[in-house]
Protein backbone atom coordinates (compact mmCIF):
# COMPACT_ATOMS: atom_id res chain seq x y z
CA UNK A 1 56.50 25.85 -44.38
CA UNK A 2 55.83 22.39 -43.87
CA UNK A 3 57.11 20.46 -41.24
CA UNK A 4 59.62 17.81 -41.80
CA UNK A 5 58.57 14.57 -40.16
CA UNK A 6 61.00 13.38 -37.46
CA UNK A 7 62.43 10.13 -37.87
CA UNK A 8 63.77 9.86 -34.41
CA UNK A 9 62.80 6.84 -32.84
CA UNK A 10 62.58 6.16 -28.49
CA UNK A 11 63.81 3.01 -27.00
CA UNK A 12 62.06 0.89 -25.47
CA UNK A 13 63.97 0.63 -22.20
CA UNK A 14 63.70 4.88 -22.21
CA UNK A 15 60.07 4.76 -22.92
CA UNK A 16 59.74 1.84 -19.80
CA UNK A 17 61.92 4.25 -17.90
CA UNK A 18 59.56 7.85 -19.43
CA UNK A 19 55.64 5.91 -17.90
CA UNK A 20 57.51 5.01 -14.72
CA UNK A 21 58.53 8.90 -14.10
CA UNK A 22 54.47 9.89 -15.39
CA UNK A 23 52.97 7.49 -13.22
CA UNK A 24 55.40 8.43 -9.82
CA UNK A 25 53.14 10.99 -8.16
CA UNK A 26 56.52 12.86 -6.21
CA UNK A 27 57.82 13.50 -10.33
CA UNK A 28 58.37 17.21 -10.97
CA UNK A 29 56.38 18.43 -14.04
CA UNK A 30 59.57 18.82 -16.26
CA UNK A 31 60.22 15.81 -15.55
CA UNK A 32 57.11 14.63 -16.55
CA UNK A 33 56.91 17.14 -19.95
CA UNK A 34 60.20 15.45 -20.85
CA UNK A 35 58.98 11.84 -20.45
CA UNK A 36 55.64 12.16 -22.34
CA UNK A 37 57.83 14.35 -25.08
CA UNK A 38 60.05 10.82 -25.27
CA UNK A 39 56.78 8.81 -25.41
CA UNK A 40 55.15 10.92 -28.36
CA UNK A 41 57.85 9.68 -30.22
CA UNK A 42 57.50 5.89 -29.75
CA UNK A 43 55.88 4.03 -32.08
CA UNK A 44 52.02 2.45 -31.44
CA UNK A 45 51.80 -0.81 -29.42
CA UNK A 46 51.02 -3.32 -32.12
CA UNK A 47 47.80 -5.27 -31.44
């Protein structure tokens, strides 16, 4: 079955929000699953 390809798209004041909680040491680790979850679905910097 192949997987359908998500179309759901994360803000860019949520992603802001998703590396602050990743780069605060005292973040617990679902906290940090969740926020690099949010981040896999933002689109690549463009360079």
């Amino acid at each position: 079955m192949a997987r359908q390809k998500n179309s759901e798209v994360t803000g860019k004041k949520a992603a802001s929000a998703a590396g602050r909680v990743l780069r605060d040491p005292k973040s617990s680790k679902s906290a940090k699953s969740a926020a690099a979850s949010a981040l896999t679905q933002r689109p690549n910097r463009k360079k």
